[in-house]
C-alpha atoms as a PDB file:
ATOM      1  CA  UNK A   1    -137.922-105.086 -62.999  1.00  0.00           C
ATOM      2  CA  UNK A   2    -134.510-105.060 -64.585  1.00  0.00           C
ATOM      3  CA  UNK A   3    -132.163-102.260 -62.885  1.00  0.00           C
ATOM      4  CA  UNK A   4    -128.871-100.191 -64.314  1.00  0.00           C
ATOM      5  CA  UNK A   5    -126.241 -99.327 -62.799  1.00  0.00           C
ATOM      6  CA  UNK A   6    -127.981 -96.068 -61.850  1.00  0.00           C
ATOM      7  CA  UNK A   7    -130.067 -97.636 -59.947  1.00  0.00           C
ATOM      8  CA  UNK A   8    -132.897 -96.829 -62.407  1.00  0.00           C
ATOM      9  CA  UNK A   9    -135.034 -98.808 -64.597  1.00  0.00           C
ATOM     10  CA  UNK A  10    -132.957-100.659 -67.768  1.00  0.00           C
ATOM     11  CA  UNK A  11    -134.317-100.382 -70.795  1.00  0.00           C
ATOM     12  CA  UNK A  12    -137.373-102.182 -71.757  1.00  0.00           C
ATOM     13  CA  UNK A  13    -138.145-102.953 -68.311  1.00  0.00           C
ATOM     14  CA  UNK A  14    -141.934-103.057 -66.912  1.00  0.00           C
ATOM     15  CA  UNK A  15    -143.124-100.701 -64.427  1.00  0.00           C
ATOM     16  CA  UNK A  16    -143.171-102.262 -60.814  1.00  0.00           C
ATOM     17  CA  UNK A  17    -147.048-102.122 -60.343  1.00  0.00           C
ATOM     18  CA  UNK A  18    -146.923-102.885 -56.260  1.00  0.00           C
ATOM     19  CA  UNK A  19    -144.798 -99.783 -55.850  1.00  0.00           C
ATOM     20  CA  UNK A  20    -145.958 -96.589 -57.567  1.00  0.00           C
ATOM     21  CA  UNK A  21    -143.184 -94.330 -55.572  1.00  0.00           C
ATOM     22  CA  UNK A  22    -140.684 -95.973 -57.135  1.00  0.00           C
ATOM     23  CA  UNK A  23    -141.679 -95.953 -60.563  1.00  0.00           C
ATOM     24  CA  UNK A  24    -141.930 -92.235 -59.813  1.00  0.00           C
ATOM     25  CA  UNK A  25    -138.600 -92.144 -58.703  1.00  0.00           C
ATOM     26  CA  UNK A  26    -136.868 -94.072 -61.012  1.00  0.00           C
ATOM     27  CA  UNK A  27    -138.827 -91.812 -64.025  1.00  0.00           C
ATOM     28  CA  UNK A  28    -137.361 -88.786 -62.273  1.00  0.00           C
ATOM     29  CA  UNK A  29    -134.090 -90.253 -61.839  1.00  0.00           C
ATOM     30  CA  UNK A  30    -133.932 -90.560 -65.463  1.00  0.00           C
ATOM     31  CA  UNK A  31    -135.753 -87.139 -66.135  1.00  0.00           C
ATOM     32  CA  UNK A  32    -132.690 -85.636 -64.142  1.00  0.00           C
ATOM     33  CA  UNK A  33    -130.052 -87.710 -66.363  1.00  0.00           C
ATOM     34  CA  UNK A  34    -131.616 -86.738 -69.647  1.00  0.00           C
ATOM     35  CA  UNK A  35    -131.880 -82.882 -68.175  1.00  0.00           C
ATOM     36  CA  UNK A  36    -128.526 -82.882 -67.434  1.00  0.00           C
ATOM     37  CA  UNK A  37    -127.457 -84.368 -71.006  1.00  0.00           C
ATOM     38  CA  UNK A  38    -129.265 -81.928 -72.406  1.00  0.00           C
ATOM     39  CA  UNK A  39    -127.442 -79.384 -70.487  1.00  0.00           C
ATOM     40  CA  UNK A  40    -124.387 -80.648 -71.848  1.00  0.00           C
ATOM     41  CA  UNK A  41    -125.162 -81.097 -75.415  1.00  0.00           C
ATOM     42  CA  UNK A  42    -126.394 -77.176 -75.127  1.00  0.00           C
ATOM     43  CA  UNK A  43    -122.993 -76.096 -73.911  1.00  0.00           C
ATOM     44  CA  UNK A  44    -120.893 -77.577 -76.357  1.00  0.00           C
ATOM     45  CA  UNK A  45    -123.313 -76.440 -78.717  1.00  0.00           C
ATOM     46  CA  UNK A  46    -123.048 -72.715 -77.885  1.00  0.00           C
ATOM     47  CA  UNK A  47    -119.396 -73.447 -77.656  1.00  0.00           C
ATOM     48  CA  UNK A  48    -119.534 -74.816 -81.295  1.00  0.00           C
ATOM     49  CA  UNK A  49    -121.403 -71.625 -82.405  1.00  0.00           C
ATOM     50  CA  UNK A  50    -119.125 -69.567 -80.327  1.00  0.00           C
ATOM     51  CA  UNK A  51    -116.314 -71.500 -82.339  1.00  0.00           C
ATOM     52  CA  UNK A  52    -117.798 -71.053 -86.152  1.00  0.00           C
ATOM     53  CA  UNK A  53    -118.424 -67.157 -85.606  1.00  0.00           C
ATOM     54  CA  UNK A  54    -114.831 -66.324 -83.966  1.00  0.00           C
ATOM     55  CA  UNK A  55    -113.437 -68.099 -87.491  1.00  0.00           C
ATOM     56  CA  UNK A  56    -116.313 -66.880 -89.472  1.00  0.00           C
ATOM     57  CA  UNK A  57    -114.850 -62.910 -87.880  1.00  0.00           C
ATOM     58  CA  UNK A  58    -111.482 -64.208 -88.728  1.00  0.00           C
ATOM     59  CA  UNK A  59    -111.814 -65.007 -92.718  1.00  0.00           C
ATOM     60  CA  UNK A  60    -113.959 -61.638 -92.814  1.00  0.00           C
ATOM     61  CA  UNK A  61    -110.853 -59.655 -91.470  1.00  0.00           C
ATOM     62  CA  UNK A  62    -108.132 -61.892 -93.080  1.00  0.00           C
ATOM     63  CA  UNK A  63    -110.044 -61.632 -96.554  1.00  0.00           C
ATOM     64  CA  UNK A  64    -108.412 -57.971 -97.741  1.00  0.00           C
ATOM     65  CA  UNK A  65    -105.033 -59.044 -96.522  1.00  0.00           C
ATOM     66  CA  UNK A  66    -105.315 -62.125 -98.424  1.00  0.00           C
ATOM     67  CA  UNK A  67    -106.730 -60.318-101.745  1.00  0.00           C
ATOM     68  CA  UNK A  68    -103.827 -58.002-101.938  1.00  0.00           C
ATOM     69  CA  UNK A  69    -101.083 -60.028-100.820  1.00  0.00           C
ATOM     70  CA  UNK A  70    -102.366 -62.171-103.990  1.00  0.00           C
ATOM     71  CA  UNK A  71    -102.793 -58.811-106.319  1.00  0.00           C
ATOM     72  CA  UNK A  72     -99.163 -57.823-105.627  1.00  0.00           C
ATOM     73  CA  UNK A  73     -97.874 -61.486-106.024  1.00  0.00           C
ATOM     74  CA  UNK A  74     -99.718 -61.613-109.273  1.00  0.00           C
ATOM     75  CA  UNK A  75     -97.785 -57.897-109.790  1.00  0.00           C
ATOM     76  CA  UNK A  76     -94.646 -59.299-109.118  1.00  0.00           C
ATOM     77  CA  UNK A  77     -95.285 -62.601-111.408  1.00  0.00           C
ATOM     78  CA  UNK A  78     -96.137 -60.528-114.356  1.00  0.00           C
ATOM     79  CA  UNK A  79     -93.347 -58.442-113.945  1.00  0.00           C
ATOM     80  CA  UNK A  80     -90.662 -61.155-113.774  1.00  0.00           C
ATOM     81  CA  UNK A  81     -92.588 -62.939-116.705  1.00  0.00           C
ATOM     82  CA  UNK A  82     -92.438 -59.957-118.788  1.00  0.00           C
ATOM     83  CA  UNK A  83     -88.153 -59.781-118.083  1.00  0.00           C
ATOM     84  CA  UNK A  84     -88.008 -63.505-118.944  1.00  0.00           C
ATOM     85  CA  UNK A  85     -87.496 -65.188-116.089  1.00  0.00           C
ATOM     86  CA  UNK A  86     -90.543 -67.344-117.126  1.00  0.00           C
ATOM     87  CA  UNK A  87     -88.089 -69.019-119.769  1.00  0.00           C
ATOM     88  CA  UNK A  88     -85.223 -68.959-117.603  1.00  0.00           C
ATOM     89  CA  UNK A  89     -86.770 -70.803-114.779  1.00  0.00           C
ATOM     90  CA  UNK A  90     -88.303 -73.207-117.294  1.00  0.00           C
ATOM     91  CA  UNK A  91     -85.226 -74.113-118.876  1.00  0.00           C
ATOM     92  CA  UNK A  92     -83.442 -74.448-115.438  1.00  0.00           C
ATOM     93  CA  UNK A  93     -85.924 -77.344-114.646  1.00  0.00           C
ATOM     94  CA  UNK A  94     -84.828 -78.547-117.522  1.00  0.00           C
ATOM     95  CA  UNK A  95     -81.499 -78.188-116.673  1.00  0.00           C
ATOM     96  CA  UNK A  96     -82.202 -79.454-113.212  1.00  0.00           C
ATOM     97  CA  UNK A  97     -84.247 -83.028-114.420  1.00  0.00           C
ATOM     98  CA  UNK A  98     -81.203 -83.974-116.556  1.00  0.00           C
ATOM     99  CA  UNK A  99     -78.793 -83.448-113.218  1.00  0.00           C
ATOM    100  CA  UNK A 100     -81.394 -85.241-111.299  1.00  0.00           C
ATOM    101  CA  UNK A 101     -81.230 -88.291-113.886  1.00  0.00           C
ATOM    102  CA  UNK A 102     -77.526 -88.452-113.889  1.00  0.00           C
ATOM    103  CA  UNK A 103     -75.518 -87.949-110.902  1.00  0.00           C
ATOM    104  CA  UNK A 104     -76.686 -89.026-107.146  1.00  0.00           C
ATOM    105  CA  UNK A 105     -76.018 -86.175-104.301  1.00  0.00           C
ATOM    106  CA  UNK A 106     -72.355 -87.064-103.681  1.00  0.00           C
ATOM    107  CA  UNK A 107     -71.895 -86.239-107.049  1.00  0.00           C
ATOM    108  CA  UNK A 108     -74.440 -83.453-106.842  1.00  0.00           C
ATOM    109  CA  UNK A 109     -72.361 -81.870-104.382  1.00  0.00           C
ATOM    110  CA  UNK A 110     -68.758 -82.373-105.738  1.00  0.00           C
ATOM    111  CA  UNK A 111     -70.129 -80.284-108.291  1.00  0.00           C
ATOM    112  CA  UNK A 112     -71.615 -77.691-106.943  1.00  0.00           C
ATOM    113  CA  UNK A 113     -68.368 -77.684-104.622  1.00  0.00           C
ATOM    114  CA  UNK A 114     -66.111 -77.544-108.250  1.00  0.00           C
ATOM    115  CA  UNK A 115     -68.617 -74.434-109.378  1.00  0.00           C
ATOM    116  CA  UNK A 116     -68.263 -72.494-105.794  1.00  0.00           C
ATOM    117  CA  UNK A 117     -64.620 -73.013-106.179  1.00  0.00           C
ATOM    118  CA  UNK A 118     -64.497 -71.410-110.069  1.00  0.00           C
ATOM    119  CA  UNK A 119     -66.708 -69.059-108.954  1.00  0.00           C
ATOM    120  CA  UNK A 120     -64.525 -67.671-106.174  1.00  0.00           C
ATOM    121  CA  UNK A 121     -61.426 -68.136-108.393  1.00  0.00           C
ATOM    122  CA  UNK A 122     -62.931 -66.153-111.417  1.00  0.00           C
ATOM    123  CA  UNK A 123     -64.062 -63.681-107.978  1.00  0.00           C
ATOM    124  CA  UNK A 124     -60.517 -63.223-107.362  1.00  0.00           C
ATOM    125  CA  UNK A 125     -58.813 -62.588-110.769  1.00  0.00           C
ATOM    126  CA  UNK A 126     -60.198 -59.501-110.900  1.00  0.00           C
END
């Protein structure tokens, strides 16, 4: 009979017919291991299930914060739309692509130092 490294039977061996008690023992050995996989497999189970219904309880309270954190963002969109900040914004993309195509950063930023600087000049002449 071939043998594991349990000590128990490997697989597709033949019982050992001239010793009964240890065909009994080696079956319960392996009776114990599959119990005690099964033991395992249970656990993580419940933990699984424990897992699903802790996030399941968490979307169920997070759902109302969600739905009017969304309403009042969808407020707050409509209102800016309706002051034009819709075409504003678009036109500043615009605006932006066209930079973007043009200059690299360096020259990126030795503009937006040159409009910082007019700014705070213009800032002080009044």
């Amino acid at each position: 009979m071939t043998a594991t490294a349990e000590g128990g039977p490997g697989p597709g061996a033949q019982p050992d017919a001239t010793n009964p008690d240890l065909d009994a023992a080696a079956i319960q050995a392996q009776l114990a291991r599959m119990a005690a996989q099964l033991e395992e497999i249970a656990a993580e189970s419940r933990r699984s299930r424990e897992r699903w219904e802790a996030l399941d309880e968490l979307v169920r309270d997070l759902t109302p914060v969600v739905r009017l954190a969304l309403e009042g963002a969808g407020e707050r969109l409509a209102t800016l739309e309706e002051r034009g900040y819709g075409e504003v914004l678009s036109a500043s993309v615009g605006v932006l692509d066209d930079v973007m195509r043009t200059f690299d950063r360096d020259g990126v930023k030795r503009i937006g130092d040159t409009v910082v600087l007019l700014l705070k000049t213009i800032q002080n002449m009044r």
